[in-house]
C-alpha atoms as a PDB file:
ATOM      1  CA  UNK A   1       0.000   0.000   0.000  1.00  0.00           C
ATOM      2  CA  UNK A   2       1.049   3.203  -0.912  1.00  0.00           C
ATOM      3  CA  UNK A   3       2.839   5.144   1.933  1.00  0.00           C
ATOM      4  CA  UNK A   4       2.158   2.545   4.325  1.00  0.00           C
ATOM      5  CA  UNK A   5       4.446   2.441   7.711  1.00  0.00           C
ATOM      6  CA  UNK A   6       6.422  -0.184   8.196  1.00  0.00           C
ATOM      7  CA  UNK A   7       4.764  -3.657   9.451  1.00  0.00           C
ATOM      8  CA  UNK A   8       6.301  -3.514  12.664  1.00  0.00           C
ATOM      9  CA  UNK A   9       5.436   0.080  13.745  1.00  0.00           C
ATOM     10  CA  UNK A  10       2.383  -0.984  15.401  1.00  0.00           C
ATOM     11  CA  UNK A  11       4.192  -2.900  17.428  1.00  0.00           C
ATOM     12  CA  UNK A  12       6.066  -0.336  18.913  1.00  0.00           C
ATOM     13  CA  UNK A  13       4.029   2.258  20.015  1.00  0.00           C
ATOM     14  CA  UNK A  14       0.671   2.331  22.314  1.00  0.00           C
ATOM     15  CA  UNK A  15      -2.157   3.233  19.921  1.00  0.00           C
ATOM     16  CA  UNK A  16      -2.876   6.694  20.724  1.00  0.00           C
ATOM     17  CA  UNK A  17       0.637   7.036  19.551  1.00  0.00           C
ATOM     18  CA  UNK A  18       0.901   5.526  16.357  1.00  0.00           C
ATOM     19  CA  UNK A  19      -2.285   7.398  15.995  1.00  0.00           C
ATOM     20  CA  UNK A  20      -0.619  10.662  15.872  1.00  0.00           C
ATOM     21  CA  UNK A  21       1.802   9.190  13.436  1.00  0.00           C
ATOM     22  CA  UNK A  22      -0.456   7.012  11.032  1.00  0.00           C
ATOM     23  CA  UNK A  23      -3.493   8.308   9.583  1.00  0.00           C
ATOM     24  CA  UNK A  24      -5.574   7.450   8.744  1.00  0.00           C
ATOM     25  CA  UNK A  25      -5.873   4.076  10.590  1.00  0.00           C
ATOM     26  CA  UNK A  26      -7.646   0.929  10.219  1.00  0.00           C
ATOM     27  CA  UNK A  27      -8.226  -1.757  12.736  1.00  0.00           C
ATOM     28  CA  UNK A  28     -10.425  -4.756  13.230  1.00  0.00           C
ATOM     29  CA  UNK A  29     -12.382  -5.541  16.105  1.00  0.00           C
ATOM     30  CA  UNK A  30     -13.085  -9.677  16.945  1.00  0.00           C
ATOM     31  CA  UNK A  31     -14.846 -11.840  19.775  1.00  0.00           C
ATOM     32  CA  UNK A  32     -12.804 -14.751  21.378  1.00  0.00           C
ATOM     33  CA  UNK A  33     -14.019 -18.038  20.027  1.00  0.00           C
ATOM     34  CA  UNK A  34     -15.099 -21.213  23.112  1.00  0.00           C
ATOM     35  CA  UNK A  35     -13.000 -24.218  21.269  1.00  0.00           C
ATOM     36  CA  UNK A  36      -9.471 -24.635  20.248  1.00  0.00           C
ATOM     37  CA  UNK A  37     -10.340 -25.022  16.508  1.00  0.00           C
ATOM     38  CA  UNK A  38     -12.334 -21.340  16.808  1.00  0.00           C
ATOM     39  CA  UNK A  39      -9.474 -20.186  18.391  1.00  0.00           C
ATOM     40  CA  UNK A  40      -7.785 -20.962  15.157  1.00  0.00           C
ATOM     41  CA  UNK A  41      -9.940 -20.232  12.917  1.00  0.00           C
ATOM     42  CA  UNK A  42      -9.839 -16.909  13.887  1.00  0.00           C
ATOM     43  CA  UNK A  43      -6.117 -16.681  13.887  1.00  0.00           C
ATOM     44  CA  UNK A  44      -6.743 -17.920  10.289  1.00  0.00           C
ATOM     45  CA  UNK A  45      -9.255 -15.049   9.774  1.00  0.00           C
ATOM     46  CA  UNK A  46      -7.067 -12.477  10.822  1.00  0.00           C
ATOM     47  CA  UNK A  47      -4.060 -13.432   9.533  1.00  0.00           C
ATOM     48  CA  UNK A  48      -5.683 -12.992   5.816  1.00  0.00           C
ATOM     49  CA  UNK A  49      -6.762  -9.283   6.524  1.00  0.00           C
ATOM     50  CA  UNK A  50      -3.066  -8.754   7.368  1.00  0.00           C
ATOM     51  CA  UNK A  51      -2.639  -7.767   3.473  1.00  0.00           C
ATOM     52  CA  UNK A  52      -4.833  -4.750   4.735  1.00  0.00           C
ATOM     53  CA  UNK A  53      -1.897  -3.865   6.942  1.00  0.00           C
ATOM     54  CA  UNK A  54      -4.325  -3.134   9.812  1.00  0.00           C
ATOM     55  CA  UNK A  55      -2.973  -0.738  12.749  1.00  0.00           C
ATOM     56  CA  UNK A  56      -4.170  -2.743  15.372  1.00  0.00           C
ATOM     57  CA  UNK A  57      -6.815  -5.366  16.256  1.00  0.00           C
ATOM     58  CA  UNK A  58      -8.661  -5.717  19.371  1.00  0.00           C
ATOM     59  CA  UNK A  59     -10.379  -8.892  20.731  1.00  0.00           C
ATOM     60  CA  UNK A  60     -13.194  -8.527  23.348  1.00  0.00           C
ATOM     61  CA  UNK A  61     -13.691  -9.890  26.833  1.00  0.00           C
ATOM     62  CA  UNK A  62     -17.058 -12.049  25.828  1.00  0.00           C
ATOM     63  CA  UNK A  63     -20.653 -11.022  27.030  1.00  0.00           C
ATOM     64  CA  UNK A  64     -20.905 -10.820  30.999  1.00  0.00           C
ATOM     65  CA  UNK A  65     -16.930 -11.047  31.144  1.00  0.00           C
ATOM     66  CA  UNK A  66     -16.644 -14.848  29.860  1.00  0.00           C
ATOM     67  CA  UNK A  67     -14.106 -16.537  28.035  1.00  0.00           C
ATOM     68  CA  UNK A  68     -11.136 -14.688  29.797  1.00  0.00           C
ATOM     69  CA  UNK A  69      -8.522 -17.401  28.556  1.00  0.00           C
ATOM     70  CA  UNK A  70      -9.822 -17.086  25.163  1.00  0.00           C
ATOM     71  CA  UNK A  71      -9.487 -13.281  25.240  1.00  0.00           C
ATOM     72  CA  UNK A  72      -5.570 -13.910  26.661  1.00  0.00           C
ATOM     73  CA  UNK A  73      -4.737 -16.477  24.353  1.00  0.00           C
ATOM     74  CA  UNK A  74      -6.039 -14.790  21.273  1.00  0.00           C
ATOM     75  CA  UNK A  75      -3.963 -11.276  22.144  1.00  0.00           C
ATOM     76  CA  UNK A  76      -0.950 -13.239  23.071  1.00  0.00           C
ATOM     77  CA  UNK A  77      -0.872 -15.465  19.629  1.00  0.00           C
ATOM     78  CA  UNK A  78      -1.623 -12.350  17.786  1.00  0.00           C
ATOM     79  CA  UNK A  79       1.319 -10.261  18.972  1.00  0.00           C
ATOM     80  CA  UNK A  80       3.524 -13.530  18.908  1.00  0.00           C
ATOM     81  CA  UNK A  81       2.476 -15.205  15.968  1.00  0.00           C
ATOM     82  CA  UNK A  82       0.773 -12.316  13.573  1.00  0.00           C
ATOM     83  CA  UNK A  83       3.368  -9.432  14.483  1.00  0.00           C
ATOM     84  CA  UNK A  84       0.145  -7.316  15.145  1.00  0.00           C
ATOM     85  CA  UNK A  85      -0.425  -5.165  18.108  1.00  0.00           C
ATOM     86  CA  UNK A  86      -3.411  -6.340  19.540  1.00  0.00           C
ATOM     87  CA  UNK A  87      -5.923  -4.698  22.296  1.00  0.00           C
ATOM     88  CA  UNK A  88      -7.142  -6.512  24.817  1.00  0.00           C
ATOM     89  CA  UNK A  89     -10.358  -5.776  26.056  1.00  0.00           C
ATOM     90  CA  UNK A  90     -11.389  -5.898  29.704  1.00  0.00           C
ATOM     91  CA  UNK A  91     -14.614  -5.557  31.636  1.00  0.00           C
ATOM     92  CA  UNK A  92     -15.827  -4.991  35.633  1.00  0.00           C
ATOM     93  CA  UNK A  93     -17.546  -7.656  35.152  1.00  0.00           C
ATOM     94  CA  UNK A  94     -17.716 -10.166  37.835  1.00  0.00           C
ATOM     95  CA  UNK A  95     -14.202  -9.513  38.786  1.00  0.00           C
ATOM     96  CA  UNK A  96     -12.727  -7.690  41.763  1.00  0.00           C
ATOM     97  CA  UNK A  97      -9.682  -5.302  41.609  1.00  0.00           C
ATOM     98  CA  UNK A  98      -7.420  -7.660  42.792  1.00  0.00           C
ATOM     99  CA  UNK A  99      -8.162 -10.133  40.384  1.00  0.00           C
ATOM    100  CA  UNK A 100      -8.035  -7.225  37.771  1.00  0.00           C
ATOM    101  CA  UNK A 101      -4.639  -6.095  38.686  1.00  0.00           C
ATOM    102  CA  UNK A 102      -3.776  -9.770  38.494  1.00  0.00           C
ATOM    103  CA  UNK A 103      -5.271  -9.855  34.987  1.00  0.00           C
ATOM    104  CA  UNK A 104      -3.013  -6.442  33.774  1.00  0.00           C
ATOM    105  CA  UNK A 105      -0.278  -8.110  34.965  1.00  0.00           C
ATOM    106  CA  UNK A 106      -0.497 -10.724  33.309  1.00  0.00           C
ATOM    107  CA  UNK A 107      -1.353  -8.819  29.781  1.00  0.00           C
ATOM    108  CA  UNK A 108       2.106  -6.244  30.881  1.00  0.00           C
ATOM    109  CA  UNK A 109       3.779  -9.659  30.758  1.00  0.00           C
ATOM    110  CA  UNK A 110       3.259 -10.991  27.977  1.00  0.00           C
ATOM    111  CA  UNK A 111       4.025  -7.883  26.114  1.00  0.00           C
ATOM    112  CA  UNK A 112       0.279  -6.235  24.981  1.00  0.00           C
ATOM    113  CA  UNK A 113       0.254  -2.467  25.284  1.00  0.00           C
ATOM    114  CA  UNK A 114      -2.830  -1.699  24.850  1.00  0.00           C
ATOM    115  CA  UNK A 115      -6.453  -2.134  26.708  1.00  0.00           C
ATOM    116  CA  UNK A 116     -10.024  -1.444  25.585  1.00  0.00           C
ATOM    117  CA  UNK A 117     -11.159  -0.523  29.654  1.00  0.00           C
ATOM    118  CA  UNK A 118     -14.988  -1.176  29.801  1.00  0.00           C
ATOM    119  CA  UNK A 119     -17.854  -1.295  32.646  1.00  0.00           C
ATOM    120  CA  UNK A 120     -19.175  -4.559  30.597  1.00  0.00           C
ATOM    121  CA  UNK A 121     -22.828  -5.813  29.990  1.00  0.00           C
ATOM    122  CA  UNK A 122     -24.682  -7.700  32.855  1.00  0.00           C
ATOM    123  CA  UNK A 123     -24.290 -11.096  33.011  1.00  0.00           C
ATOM    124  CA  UNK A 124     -26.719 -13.113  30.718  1.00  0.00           C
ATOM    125  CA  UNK A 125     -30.080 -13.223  32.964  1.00  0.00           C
ATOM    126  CA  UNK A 126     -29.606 -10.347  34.490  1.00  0.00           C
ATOM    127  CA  UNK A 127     -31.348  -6.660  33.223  1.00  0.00           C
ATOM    128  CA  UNK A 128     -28.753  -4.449  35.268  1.00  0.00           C
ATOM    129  CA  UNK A 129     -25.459  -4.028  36.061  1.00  0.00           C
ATOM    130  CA  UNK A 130     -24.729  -4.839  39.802  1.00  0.00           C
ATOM    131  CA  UNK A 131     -20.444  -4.190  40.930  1.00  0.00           C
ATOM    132  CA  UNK A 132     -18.818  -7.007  42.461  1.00  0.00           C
ATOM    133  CA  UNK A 133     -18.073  -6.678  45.570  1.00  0.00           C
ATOM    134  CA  UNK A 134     -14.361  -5.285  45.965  1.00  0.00           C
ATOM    135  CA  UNK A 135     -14.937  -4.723  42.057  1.00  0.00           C
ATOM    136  CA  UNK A 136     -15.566  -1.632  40.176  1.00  0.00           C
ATOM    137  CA  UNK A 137     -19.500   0.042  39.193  1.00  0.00           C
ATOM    138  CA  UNK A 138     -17.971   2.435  36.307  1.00  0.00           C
ATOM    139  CA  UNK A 139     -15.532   2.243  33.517  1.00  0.00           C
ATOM    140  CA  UNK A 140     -13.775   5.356  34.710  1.00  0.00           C
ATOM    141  CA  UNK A 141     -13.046   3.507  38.207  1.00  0.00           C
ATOM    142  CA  UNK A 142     -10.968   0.385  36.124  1.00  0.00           C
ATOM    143  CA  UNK A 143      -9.082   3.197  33.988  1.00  0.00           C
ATOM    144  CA  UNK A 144      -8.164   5.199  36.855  1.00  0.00           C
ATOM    145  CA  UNK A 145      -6.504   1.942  38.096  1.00  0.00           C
ATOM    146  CA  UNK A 146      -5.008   1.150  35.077  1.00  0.00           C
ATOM    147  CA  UNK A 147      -3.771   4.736  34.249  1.00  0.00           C
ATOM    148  CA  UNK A 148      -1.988   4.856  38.468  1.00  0.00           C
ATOM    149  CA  UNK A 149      -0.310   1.267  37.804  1.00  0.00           C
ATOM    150  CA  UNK A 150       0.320   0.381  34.659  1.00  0.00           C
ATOM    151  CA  UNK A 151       1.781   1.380  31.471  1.00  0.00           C
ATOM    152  CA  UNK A 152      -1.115   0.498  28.768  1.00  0.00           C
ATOM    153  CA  UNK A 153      -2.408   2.459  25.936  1.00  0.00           C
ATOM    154  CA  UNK A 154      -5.608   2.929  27.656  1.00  0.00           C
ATOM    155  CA  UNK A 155      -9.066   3.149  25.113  1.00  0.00           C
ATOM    156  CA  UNK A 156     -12.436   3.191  26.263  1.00  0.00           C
ATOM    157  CA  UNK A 157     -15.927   3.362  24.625  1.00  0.00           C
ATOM    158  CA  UNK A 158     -18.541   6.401  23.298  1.00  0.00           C
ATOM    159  CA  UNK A 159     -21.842   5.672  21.825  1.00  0.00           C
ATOM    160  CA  UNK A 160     -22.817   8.840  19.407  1.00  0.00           C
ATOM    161  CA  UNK A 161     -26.396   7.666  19.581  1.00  0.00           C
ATOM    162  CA  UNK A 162     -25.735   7.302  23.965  1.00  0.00           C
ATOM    163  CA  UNK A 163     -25.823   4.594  25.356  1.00  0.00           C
ATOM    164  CA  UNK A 164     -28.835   2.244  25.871  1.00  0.00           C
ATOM    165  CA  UNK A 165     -29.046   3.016  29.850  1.00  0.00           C
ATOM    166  CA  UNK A 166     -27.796   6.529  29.435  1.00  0.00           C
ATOM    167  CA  UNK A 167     -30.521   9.615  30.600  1.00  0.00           C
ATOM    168  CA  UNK A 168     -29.404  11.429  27.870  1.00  0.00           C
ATOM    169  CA  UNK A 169     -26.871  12.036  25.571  1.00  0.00           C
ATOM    170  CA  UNK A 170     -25.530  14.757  27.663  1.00  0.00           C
ATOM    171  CA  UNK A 171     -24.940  12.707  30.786  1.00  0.00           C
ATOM    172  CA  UNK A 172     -23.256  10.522  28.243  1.00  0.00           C
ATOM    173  CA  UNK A 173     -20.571  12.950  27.039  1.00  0.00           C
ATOM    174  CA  UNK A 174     -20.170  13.648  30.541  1.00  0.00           C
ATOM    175  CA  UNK A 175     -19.229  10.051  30.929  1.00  0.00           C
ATOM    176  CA  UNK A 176     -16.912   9.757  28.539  1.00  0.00           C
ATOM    177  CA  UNK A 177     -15.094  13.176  29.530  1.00  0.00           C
ATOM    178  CA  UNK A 178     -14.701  11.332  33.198  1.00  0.00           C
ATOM    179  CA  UNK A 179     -12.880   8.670  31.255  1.00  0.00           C
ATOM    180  CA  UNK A 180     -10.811  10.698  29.647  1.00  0.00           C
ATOM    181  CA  UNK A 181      -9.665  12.726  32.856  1.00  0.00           C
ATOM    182  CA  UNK A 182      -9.383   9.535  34.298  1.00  0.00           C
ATOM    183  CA  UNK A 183      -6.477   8.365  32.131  1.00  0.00           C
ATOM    184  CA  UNK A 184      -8.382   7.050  28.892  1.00  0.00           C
ATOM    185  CA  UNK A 185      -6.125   8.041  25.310  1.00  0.00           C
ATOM    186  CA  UNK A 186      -8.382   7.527  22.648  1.00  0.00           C
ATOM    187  CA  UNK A 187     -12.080   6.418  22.544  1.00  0.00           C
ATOM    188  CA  UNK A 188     -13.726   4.129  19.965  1.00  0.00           C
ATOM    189  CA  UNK A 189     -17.544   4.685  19.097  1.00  0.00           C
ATOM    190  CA  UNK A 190     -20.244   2.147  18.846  1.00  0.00           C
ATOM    191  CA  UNK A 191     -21.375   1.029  15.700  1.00  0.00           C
ATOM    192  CA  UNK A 192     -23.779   3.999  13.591  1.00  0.00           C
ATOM    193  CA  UNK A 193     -25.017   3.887  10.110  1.00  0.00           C
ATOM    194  CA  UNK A 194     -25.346   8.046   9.886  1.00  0.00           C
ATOM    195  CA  UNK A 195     -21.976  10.232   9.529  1.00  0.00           C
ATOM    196  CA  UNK A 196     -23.892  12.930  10.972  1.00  0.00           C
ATOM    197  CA  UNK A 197     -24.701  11.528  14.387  1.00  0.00           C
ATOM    198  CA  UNK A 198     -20.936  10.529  14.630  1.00  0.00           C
ATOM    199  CA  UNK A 199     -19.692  14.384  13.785  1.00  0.00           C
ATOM    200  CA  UNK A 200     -22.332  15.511  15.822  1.00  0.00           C
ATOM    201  CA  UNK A 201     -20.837  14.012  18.950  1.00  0.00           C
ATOM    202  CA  UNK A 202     -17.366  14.767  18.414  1.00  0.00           C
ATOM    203  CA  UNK A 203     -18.499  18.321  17.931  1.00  0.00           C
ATOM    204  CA  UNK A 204     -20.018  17.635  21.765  1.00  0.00           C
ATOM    205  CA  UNK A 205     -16.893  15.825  22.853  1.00  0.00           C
ATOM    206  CA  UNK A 206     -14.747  18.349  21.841  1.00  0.00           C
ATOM    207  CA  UNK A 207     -17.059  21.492  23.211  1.00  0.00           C
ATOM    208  CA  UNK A 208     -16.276  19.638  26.573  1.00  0.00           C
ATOM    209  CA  UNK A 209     -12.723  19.651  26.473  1.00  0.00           C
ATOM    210  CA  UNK A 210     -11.620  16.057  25.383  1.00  0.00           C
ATOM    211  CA  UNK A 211      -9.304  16.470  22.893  1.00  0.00           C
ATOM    212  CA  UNK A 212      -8.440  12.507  22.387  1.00  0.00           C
ATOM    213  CA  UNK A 213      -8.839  10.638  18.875  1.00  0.00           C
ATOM    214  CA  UNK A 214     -12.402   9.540  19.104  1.00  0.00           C
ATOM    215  CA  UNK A 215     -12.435   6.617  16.219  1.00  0.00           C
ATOM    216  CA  UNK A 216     -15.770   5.379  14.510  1.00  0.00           C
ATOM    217  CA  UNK A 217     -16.701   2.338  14.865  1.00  0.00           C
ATOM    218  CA  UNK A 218     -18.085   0.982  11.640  1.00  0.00           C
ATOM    219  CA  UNK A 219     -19.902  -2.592  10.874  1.00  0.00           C
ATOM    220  CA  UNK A 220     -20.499  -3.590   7.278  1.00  0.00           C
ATOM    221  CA  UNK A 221     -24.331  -5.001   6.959  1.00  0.00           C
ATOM    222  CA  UNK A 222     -23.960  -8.358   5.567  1.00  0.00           C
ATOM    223  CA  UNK A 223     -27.645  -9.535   6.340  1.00  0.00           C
ATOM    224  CA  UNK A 224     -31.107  -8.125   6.987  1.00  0.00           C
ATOM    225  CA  UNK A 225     -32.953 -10.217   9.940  1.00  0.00           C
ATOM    226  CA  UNK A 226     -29.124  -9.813  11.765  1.00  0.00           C
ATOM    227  CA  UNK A 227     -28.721  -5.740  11.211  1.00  0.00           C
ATOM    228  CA  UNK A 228     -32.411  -5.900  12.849  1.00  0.00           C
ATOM    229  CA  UNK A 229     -31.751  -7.429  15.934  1.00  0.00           C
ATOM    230  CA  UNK A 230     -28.345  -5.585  16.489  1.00  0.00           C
ATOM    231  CA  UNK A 231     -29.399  -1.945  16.071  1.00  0.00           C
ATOM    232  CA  UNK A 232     -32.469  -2.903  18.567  1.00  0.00           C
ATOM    233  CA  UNK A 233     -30.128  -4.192  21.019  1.00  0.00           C
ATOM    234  CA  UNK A 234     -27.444  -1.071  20.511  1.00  0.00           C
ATOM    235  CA  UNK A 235     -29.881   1.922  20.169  1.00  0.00           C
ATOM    236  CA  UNK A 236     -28.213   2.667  16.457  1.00  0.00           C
ATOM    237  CA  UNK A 237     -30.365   4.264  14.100  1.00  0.00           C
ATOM    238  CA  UNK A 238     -30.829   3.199  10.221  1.00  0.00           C
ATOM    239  CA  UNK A 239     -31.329   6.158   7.911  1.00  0.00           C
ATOM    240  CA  UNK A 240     -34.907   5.531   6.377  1.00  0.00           C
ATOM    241  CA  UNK A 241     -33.237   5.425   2.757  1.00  0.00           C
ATOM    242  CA  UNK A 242     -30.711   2.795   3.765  1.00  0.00           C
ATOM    243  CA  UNK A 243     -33.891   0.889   5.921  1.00  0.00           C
ATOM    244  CA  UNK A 244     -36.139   1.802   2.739  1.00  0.00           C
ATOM    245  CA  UNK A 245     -33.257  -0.170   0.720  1.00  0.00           C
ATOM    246  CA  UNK A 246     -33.203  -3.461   2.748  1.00  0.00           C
ATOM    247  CA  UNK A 247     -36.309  -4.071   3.066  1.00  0.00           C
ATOM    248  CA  UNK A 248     -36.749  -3.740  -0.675  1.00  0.00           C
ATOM    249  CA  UNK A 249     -34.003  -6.373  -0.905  1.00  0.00           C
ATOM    250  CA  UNK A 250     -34.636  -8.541   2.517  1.00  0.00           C
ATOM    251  CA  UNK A 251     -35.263 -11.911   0.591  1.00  0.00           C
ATOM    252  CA  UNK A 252     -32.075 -11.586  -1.152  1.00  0.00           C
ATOM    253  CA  UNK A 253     -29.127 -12.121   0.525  1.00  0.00           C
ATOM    254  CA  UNK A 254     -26.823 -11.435  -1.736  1.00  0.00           C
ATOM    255  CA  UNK A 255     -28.049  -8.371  -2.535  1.00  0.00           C
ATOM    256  CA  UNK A 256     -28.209  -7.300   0.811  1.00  0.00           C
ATOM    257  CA  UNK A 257     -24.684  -7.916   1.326  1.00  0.00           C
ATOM    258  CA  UNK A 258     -23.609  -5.756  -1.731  1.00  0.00           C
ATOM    259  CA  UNK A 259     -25.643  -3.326  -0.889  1.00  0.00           C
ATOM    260  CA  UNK A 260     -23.959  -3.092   2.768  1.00  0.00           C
ATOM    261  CA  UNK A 261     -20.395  -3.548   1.102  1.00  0.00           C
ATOM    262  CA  UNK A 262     -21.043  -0.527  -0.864  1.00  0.00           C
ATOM    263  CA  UNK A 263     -22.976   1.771   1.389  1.00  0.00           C
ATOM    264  CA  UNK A 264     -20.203   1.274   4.038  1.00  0.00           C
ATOM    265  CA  UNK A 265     -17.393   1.739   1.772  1.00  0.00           C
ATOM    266  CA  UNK A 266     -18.879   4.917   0.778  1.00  0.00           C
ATOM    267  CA  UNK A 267     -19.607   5.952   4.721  1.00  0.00           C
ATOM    268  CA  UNK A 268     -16.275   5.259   5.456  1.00  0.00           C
ATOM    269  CA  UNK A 269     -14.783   7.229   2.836  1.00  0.00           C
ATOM    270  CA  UNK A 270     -16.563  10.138   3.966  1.00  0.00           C
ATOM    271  CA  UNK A 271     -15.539   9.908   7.625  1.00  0.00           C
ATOM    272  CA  UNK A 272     -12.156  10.110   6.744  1.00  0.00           C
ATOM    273  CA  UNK A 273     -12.059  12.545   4.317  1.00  0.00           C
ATOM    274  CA  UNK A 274     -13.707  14.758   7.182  1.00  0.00           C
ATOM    275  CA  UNK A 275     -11.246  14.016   9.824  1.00  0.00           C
ATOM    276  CA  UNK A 276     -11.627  10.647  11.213  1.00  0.00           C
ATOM    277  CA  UNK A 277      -8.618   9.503  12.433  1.00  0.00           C
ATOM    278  CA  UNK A 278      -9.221   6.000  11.132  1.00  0.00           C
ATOM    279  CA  UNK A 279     -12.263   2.967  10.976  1.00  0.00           C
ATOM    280  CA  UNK A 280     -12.806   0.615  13.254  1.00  0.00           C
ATOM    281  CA  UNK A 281     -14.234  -2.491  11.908  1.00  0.00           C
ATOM    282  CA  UNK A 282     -16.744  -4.728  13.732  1.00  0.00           C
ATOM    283  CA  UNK A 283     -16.500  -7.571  11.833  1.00  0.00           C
ATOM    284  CA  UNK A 284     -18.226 -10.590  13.750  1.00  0.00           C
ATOM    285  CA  UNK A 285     -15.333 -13.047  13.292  1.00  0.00           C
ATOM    286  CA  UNK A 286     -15.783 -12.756   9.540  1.00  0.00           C
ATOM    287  CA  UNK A 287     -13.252 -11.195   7.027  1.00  0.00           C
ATOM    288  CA  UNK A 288     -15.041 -11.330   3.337  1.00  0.00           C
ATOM    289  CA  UNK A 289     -17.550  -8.229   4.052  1.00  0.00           C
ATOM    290  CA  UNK A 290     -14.696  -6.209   6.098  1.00  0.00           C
ATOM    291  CA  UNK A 291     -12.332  -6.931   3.756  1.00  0.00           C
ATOM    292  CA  UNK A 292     -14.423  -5.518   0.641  1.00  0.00           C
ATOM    293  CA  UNK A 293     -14.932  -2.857   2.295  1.00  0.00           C
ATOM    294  CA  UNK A 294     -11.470  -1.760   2.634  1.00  0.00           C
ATOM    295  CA  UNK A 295     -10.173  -3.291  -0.185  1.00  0.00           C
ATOM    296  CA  UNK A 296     -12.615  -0.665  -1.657  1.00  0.00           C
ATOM    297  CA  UNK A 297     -11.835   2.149   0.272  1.00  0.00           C
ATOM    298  CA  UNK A 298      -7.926   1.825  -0.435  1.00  0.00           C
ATOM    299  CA  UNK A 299      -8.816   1.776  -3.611  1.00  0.00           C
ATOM    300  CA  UNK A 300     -10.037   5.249  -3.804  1.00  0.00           C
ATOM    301  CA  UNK A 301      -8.111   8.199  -4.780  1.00  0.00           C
ATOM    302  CA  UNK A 302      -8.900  10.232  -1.804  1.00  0.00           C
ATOM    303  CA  UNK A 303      -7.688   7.440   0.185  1.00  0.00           C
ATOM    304  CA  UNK A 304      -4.652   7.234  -1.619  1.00  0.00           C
ATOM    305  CA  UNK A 305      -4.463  11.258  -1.036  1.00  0.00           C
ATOM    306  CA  UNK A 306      -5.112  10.869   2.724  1.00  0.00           C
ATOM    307  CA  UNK A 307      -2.444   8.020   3.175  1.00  0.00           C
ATOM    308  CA  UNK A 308       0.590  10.122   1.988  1.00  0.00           C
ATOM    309  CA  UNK A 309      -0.092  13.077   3.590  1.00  0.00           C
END
């Protein structure tokens, strides 16, 4: 790729560094897999978006803060193996902050640099969050541990659209400007299908001092009845033209898929070329949709443009 760093320089540098250095950035976002053959699957999966030259790839702690060994294996074989800085991510979740600083140690050891610091989701059965005892009830709690002991790259979440047990959007920004204070470098939205909502907040972010790379999150629509359920969960809005578009196209897959390819490429070409500092690419384990995408945004000249500047 055209004025591309080096492979390695990603593996040098926390990622609110090579931020400042490499932009714009993309990076891939996966979910730790509950076997040994997922586990390389996956490894399969990411090593053939590696041709994308990806900044950085984070795996994520699993829903109510399972599959802990998964999430430390993966990151570990990825920095070893793949010669890709990986993020791990880490939740509150049913852990308490001894067992956390055990877990940080641990990552510190094995050489990752970086960690997504989250609150988490409730455990499956439950409706709200509840701390564990001798654990942590906010995000900004865990980062403000991290941030006094350790030496991570520290990222943490925003959700443009707030999120689902937010008041309002504005107790939201004032969430994620505790974060920041608290020791978080660079934040990484939730998924959002309008531009608008994502400029919109960083407009907000930034009226409220945080001056940290706030990255979009991004997920390409590969399939109609799936898209459904995961905006309903999230609180993410469809534009009614996009919504008008799959529903016109719902009982073809394949069509759906292009479709998403295409409108994403097009939405991600347009965040950068008004100052995104890079994508961030949930891509459900999968790499054929993801890696369309890019291979279609890298393809453009104002990528090109934006890539050796």
């Amino acid at each position: 790729m055209a004025g591309a760093p080096e492979a390695n320089e990603a593996r040098t540098m926390k990622i609110h560094e090579l931020l400042q250095r490499r932009r714009p950035s993309i990076s891939f976002e996966f979910f730790p897999p509950k076997t040994d053959e997922g586990v390389e699957n996956l490894l399969r999966t990411v090593r053939s978006l590696r041709i994308l030259n990806p900044a950085f790839v984070s795996v994520t702690y699993g829903a109510g803060g399972s599959n802990r060994a998964r999430t430390l294996e993966v990151v570990k074989r990825i920095k070893a193996e793949l010669e890709i800085e990986p993020m791990a991510h880490v939740t509150c979740v049913g852990h308490t902050r001894e067992e956390l600083a055990a877990l940080f140690t641990e990552l510190a050891g094995s050489g990752i640099e970086n960690v997504m610091a989250l609150r988490g989701d409730p455990p499956k059965g439950q409706e709200r969050f509840t701390a564990t005892e001798g654990g942590f009830r906010y995000a900004a709690d865990l980062i403000e541990m991290l941030s006094a002991g350790f030496d991570f790259g520290i990222g943490a979440a925003a959700y443009p659209e707030k999120h689902p047990e937010a008041a309002s959007l504005d107790s939201d920004v004032e969430n994620a400007v505790r974060k920041v204070r608290a020791g978080a470098k660079f934040l990484v939205t939730q998924f959002f299908f309008d531009n608008e909502v994502y400029f919109s907040y960083v407009e907000r972010v930034r009226a409220a001092g945080i001056d940290v790379p706030v990255i979009p999150g991004i997920m390409p629509i590969t399939n109609y009845e799936a898209i459904g359920n995961m905006t309903k969960m999230s609180g993410a809005r469809l534009p009614q033209r996009l919504l008008a578009e799959l529903e016109a196209r719902h009982d073809e897959p394949e069509a759906v898929t292009n479709l998403g390819i295409a409108y994403t490429a097009l939405q991600c070409q347009e965040l950068l070329a008004r100052g995104a500092p890079g994508v961030h690419f949930y891509t459900l384990n999968k790499s054929p949709a993801t890696r369309a995408v890019v291979s279609a945004l890298i393809a453009t000249r104002a990528y090109r443009e934006l890539v050796a500047t």
